[in-house]
N, C-alpha and C. Protein backbone atom coordinates (compact mmCIF):
# COMPACT_ATOMS: atom_id res chain seq x y z
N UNK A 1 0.85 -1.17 0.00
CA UNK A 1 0.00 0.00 0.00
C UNK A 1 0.89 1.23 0.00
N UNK A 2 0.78 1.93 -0.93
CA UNK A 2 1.32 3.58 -1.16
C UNK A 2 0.67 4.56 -1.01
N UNK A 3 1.61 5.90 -0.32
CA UNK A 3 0.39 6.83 -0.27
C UNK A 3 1.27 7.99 -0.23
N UNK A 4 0.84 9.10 -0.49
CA UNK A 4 1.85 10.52 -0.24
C UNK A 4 2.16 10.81 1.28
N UNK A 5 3.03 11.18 1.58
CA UNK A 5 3.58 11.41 2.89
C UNK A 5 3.47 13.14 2.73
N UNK A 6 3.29 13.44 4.22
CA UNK A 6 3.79 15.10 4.59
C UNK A 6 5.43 15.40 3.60
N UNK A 7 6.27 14.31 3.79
CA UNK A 7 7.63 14.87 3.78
C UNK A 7 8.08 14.53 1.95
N UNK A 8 6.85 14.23 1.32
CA UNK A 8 6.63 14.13 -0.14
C UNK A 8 7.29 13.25 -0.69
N UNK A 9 7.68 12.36 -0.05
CA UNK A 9 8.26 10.86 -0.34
C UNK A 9 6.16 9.97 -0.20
N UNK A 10 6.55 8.74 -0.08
CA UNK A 10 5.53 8.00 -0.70
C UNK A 10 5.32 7.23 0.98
N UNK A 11 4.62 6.69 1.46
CA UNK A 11 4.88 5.91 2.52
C UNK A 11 4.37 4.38 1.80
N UNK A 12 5.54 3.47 2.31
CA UNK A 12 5.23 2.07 1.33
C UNK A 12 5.63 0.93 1.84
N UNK A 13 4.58 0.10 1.71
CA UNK A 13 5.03 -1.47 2.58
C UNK A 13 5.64 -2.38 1.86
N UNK A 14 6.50 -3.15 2.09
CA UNK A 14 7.60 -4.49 1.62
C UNK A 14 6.47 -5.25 0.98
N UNK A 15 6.69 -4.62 -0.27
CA UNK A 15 5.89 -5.53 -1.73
C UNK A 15 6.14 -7.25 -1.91
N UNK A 16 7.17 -7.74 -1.19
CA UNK A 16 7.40 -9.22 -1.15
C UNK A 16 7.90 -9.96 -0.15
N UNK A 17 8.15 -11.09 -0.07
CA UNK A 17 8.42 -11.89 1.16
C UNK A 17 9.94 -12.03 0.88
N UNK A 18 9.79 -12.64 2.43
CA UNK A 18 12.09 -12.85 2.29
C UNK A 18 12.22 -14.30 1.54
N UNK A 19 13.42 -14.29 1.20
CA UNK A 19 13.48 -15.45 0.63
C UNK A 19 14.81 -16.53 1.36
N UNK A 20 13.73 -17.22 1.35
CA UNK A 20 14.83 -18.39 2.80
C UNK A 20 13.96 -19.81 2.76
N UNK A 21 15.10 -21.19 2.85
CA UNK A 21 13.84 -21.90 3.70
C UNK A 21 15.18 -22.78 4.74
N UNK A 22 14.36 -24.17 4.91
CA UNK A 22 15.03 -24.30 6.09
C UNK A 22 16.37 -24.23 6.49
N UNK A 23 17.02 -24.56 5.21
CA UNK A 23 18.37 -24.61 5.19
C UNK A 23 19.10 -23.82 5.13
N UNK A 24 18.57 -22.56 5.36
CA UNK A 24 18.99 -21.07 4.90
C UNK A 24 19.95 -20.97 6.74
N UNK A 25 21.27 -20.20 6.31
CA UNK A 25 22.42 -20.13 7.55
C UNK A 25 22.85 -18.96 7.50
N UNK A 26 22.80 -18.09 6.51
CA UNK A 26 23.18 -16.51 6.28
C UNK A 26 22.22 -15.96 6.25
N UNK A 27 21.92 -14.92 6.89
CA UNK A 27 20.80 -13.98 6.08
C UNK A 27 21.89 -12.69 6.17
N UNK A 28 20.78 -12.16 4.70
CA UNK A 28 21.65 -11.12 3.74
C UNK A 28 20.33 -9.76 4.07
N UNK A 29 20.15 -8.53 5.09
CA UNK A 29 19.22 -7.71 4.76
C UNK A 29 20.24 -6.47 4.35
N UNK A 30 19.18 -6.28 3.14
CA UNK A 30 19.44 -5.07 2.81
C UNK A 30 18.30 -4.10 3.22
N UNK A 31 18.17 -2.78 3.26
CA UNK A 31 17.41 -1.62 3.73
C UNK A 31 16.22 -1.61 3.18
N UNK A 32 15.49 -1.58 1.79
CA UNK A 32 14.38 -1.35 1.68
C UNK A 32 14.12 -1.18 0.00
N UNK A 33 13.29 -2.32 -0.84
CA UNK A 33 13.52 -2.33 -2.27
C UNK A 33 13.46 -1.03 -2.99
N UNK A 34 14.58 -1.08 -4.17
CA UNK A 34 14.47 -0.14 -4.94
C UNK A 34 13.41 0.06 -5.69
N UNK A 35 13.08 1.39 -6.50
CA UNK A 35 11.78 1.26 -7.47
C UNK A 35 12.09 0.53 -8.48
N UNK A 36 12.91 -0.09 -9.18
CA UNK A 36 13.33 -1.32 -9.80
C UNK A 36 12.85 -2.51 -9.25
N UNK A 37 13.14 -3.36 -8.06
CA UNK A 37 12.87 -3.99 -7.35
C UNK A 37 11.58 -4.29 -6.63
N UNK A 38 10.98 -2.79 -6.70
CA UNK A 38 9.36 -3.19 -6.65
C UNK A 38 8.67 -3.69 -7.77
N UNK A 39 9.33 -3.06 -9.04
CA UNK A 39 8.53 -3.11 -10.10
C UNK A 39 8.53 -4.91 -10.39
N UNK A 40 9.80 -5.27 -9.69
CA UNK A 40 9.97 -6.44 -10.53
C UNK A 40 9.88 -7.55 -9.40
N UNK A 41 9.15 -6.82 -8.34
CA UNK A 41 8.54 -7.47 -7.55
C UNK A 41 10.01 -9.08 -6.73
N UNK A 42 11.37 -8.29 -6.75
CA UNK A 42 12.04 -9.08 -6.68
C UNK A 42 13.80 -8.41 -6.03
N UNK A 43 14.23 -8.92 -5.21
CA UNK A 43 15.46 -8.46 -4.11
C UNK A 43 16.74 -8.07 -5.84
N UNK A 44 17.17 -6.77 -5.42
CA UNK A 44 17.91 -5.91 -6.18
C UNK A 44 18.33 -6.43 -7.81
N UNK A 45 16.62 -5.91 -8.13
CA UNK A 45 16.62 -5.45 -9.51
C UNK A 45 16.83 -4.67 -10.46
N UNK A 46 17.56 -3.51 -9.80
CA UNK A 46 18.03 -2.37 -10.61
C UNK A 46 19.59 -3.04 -11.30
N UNK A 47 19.67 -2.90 -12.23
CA UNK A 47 20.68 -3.35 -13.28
C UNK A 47 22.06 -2.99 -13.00
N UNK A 48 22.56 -2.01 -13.18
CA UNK A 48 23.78 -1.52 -11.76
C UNK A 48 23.84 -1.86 -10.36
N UNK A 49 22.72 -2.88 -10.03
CA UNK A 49 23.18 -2.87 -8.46
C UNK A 49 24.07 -4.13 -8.59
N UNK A 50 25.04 -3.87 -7.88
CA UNK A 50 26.16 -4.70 -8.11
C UNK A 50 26.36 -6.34 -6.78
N UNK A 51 24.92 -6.40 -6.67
CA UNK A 51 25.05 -7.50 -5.67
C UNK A 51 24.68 -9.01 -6.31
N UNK A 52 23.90 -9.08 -7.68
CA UNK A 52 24.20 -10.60 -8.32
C UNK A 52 25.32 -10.70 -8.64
N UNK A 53 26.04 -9.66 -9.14
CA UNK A 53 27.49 -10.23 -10.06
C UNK A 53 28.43 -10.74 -8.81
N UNK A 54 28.63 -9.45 -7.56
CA UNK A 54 29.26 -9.92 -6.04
C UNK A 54 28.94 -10.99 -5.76
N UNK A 55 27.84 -12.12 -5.85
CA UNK A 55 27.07 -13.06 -5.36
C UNK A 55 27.61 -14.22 -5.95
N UNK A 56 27.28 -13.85 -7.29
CA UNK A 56 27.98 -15.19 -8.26
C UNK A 56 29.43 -15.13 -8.31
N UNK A 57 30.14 -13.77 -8.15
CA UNK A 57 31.88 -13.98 -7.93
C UNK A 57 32.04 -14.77 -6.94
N UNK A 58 31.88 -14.73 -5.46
CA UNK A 58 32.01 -15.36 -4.53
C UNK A 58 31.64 -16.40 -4.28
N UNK A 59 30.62 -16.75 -4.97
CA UNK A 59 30.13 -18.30 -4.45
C UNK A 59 30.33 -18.99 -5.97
N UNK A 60 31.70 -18.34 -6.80
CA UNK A 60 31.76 -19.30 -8.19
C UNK A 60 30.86 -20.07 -8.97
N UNK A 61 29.96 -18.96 -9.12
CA UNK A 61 28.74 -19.63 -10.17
C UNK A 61 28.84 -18.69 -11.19
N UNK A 62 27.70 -18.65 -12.18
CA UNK A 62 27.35 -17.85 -13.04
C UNK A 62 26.78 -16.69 -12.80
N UNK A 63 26.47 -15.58 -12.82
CA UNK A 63 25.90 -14.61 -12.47
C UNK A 63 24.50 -14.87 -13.12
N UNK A 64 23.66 -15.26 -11.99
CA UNK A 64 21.75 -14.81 -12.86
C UNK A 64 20.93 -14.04 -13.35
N UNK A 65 20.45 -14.36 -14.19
CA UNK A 65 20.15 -13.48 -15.07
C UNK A 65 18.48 -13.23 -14.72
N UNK A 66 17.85 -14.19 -14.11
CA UNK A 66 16.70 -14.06 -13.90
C UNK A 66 16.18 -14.22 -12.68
N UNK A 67 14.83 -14.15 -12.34
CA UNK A 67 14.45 -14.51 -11.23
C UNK A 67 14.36 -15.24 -10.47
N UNK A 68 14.54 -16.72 -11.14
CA UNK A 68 14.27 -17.53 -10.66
C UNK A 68 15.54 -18.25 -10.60
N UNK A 69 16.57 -17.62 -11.37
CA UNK A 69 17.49 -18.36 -11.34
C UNK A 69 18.68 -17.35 -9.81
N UNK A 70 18.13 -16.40 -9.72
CA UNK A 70 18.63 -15.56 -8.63
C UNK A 70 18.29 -16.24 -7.49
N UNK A 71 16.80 -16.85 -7.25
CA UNK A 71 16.50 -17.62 -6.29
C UNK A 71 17.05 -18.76 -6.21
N UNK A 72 16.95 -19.70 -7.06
CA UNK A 72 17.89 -20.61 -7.21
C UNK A 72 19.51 -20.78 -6.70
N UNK A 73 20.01 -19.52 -6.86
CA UNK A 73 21.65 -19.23 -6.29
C UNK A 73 21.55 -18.97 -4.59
N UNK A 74 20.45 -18.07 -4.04
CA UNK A 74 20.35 -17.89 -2.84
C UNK A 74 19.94 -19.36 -2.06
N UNK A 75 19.26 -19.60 -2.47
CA UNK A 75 18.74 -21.11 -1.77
C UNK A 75 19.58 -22.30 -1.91
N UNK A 76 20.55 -22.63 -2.93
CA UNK A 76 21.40 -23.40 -2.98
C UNK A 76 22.38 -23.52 -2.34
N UNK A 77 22.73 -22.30 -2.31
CA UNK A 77 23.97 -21.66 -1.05
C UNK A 77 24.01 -21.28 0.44
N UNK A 78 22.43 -21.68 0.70
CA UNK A 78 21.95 -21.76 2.21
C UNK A 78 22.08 -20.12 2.73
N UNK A 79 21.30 -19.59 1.88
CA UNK A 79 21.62 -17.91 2.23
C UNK A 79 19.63 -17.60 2.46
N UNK A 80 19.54 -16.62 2.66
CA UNK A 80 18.32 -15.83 2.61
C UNK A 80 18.34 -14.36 2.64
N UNK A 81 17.40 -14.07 1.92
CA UNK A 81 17.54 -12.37 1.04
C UNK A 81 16.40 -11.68 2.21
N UNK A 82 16.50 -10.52 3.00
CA UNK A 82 15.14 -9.69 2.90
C UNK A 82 15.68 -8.34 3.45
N UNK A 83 15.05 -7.73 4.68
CA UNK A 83 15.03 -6.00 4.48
C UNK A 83 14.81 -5.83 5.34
N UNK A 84 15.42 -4.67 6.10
CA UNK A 84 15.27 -4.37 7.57
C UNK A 84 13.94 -3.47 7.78
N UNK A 85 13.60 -3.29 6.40
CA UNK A 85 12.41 -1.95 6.63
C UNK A 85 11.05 -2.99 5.76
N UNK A 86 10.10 -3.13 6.87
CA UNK A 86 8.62 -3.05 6.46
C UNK A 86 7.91 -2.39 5.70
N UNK A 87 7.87 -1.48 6.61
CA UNK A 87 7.28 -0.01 5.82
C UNK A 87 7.79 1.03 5.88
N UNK A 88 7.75 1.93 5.24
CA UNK A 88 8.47 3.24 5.75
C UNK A 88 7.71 4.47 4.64
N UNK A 89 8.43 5.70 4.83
CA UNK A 89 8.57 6.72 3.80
C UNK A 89 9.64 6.40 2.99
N UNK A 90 9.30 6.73 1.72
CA UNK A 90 10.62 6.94 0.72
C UNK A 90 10.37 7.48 -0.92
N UNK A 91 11.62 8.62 -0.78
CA UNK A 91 11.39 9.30 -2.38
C UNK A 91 12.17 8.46 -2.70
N UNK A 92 11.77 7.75 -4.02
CA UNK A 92 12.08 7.09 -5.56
C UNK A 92 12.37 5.41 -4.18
N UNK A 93 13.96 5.53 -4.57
CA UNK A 93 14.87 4.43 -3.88
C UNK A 93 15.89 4.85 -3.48
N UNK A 94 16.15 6.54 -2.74
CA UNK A 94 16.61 6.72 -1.99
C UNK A 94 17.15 6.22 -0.74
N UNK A 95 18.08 5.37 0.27
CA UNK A 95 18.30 5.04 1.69
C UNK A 95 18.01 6.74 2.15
N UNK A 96 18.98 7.40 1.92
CA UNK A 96 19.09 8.68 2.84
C UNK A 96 17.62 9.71 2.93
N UNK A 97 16.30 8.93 2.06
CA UNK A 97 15.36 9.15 2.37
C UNK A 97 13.86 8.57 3.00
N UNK A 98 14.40 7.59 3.44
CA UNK A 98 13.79 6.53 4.72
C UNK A 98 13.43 7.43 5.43
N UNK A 99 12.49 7.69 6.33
CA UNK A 99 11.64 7.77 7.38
C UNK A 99 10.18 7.47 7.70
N UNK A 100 9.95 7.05 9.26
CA UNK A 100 9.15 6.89 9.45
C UNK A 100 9.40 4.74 9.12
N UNK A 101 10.19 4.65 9.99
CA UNK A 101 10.43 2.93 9.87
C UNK A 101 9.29 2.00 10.26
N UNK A 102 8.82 1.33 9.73
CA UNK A 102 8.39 -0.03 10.58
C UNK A 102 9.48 -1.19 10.47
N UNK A 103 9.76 -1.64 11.46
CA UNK A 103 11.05 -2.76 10.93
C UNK A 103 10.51 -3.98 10.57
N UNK A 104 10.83 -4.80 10.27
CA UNK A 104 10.50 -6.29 9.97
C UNK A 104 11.13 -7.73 10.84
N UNK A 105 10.45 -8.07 10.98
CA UNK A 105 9.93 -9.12 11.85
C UNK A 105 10.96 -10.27 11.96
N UNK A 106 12.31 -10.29 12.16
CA UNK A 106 12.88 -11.51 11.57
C UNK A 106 12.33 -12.62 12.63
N UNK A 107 11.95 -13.14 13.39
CA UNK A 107 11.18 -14.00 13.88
C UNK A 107 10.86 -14.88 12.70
N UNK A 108 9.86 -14.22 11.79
CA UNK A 108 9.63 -15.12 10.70
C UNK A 108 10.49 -16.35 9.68
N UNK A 109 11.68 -15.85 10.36
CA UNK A 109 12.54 -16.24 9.30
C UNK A 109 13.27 -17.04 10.71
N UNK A 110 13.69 -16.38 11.42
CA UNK A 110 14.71 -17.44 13.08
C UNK A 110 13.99 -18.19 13.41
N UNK A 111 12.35 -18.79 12.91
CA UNK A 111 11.90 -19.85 14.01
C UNK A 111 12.18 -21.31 12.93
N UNK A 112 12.40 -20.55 11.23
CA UNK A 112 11.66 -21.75 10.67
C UNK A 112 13.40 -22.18 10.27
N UNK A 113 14.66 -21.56 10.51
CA UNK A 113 16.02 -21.86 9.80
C UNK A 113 16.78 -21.33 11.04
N UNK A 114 18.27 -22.09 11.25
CA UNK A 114 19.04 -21.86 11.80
C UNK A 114 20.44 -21.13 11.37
N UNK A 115 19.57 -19.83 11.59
CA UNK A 115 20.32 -18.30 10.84
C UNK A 115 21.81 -18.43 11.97
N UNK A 116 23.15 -18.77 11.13
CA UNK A 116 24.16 -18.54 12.07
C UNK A 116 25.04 -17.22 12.02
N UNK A 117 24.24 -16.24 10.99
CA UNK A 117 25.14 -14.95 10.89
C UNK A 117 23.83 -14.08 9.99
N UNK A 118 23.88 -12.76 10.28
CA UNK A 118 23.32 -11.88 9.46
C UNK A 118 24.18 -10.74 9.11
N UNK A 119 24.05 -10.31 7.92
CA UNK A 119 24.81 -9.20 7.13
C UNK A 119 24.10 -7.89 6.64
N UNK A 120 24.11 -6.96 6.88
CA UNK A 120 23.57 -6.13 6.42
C UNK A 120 23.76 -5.86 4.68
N UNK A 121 23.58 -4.98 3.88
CA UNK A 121 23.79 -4.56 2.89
C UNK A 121 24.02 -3.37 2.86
N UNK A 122 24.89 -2.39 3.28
CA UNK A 122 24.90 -1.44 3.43
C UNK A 122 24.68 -0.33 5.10
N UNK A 123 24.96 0.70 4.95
CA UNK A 123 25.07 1.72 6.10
C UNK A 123 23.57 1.05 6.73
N UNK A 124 22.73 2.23 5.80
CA UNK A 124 21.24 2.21 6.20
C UNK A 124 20.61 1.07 6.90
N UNK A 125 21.16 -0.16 6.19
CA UNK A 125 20.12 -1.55 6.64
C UNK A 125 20.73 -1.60 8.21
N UNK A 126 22.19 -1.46 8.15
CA UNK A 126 22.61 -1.99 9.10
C UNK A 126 22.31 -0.69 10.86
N UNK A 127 22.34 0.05 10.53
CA UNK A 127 21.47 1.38 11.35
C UNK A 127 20.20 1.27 11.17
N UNK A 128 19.33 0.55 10.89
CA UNK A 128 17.82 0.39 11.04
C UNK A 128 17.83 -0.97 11.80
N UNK A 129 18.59 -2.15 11.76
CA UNK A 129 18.92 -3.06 11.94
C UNK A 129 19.16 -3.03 13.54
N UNK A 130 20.22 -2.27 14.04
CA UNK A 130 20.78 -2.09 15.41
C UNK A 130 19.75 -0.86 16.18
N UNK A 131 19.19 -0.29 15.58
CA UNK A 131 18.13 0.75 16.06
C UNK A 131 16.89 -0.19 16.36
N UNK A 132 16.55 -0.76 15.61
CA UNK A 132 14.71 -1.55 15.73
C UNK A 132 14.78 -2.79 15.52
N UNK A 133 15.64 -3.37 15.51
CA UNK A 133 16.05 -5.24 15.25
C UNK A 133 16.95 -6.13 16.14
N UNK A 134 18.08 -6.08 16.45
CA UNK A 134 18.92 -6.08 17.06
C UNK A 134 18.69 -6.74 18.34
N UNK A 135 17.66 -5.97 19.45
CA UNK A 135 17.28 -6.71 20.78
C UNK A 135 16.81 -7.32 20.57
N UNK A 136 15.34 -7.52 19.32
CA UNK A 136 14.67 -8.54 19.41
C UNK A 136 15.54 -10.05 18.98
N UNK A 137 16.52 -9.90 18.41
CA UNK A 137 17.41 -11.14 18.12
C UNK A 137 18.07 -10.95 19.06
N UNK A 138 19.01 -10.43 19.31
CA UNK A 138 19.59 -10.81 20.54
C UNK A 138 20.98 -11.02 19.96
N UNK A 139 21.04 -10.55 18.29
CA UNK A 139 22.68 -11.45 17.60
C UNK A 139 22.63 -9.61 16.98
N UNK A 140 24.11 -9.74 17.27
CA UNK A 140 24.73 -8.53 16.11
C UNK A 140 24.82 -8.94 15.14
N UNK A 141 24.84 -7.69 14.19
CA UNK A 141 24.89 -8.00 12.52
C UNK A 141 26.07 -7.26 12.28
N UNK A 142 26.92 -8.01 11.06
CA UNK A 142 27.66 -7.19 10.36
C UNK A 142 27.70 -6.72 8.86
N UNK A 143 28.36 -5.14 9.29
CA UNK A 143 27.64 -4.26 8.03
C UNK A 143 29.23 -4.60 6.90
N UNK A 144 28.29 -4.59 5.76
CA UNK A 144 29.21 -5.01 4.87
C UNK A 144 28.57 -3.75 3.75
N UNK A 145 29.95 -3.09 3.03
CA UNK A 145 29.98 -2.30 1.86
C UNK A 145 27.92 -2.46 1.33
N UNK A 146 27.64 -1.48 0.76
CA UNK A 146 26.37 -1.47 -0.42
C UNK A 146 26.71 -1.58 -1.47
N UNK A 147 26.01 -2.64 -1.86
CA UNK A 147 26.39 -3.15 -3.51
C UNK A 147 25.53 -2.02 -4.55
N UNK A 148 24.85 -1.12 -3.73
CA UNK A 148 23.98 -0.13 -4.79
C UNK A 148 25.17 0.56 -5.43
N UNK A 149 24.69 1.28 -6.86
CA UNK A 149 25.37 2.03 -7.99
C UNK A 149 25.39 3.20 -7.23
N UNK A 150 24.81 3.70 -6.04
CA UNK A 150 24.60 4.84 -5.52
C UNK A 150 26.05 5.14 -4.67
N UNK A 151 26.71 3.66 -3.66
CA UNK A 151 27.87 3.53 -3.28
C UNK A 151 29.04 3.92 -4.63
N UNK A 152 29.36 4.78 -5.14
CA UNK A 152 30.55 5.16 -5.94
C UNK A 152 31.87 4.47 -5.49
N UNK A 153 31.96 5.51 -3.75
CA UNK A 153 33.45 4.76 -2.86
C UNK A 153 33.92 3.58 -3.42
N UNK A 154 33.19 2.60 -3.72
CA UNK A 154 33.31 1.14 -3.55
C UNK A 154 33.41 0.66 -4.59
N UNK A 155 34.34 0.10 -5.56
CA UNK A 155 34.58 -0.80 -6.87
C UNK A 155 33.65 -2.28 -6.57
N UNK A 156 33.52 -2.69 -7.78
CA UNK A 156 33.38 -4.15 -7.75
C UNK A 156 34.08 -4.79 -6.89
N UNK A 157 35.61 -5.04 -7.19
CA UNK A 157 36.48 -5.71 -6.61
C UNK A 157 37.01 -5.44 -5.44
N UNK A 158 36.29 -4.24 -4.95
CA UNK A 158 36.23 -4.24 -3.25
C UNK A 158 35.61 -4.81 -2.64
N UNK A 159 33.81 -4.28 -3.26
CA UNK A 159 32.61 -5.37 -3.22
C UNK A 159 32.78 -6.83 -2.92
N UNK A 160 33.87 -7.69 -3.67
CA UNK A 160 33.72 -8.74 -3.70
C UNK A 160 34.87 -9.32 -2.67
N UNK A 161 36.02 -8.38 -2.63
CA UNK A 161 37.15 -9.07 -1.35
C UNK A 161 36.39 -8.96 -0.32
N UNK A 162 35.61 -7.67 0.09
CA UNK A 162 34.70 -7.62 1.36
C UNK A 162 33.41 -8.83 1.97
N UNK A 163 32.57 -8.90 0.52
CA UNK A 163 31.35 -9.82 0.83
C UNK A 163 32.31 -11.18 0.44
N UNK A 164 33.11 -11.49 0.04
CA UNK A 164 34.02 -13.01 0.80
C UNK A 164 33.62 -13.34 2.00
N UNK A 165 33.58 -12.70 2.79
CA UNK A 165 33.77 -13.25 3.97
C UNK A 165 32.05 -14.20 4.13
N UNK A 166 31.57 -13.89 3.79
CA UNK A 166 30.38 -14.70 3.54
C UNK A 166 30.72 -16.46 3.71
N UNK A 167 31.28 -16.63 2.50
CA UNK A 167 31.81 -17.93 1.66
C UNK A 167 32.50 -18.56 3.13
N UNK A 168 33.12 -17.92 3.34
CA UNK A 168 33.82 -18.22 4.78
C UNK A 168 33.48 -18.74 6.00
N UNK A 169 31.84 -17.77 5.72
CA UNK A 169 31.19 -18.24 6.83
C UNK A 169 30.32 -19.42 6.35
N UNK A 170 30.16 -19.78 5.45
CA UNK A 170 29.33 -21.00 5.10
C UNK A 170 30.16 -22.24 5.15
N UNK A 171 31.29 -22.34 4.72
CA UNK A 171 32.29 -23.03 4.30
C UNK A 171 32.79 -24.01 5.94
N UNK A 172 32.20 -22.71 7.35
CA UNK A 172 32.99 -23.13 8.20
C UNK A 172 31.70 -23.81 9.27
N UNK A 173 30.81 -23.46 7.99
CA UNK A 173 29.25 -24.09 9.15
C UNK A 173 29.02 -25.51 8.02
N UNK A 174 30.02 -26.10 7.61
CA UNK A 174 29.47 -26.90 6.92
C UNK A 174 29.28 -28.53 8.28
């Protein structure tokens, strides 16, 4: 549900579910879908966002091209995708224009998989994360680089020495 806000951003609820099932041991939140990502009703669909190609470097696959084959890479690799923000305000797919949070529920996701690490995607997720998430788990998260085109600072190949550590962590929960 969308609607105009006082602060002329949109106020808007998490158009899709996380994606995880039992076997899922990482979870990956990022902050809150892009207008790409709504449209396509699917975790970072904007074409520059540089987190399938990071995804498939590190876990030596192919980079996906589609939806289903994006799901396919997350679930194979015992990962799960979702978003620290429920609902919120937001112009376009701005982070630095978030307000007005509802956070999201990871309960949904810790009762049904044995999550042994969570990662943020960026500043934002990970400061919405430790602000409104955080006690209710009871586990710190660590913030790792934003794979958005919006992060400049950050090359690919920073992107990808950094989110390594992922691989690392799966590798050592085997």
């Amino acid at each position: 549900m969308a609607g105009k806000s006082q602060a002329g951003g949109e106020r808007i609820e998490h158009p899709f579910d996380p994606l995880f099932d039992e076997y899922s041991r990482v979870l990956i939140l990022g902050s809150f879908p892009s207008v790409r990502s709504r449209e396509q009703n699917f975790y970072y669909g904007h074409p520059q966002n540089r987190f399938w190609k990071v995804m498939a470097t590190i876990l030596n696959c192919p980079q996906p091209q589609t939806v289903e084959a994006k799901r396919a890479l997350i679930l194979e690799h015992h990962l799960a995708l979702w978003d620290s923000v429920a609902e919120c305000e937001i112009s376009g797919s701005s982070d630095s224009s978030i307000r007005g949070v509802r956070p999201n529920d990871l309960s949904i996701i810790m009762k049904k998989c044995d999550i042994r690490r969570i990662y943020c995607n960026g500043r934002k997720s990970y400061d919405i994360y430790r602000r409104y998430i955080e006690e209710r788990t009871g586990r710190k998260a660590v913030l790792l680089p934003s794979t958005s085109p919006a992060n400049a600072r950050c090359g690919t190949e920073e992107l990808i020495s950094r989110w390594s550590v992922i691989t690392k962590d799966l590798q050592s929960q085997k």
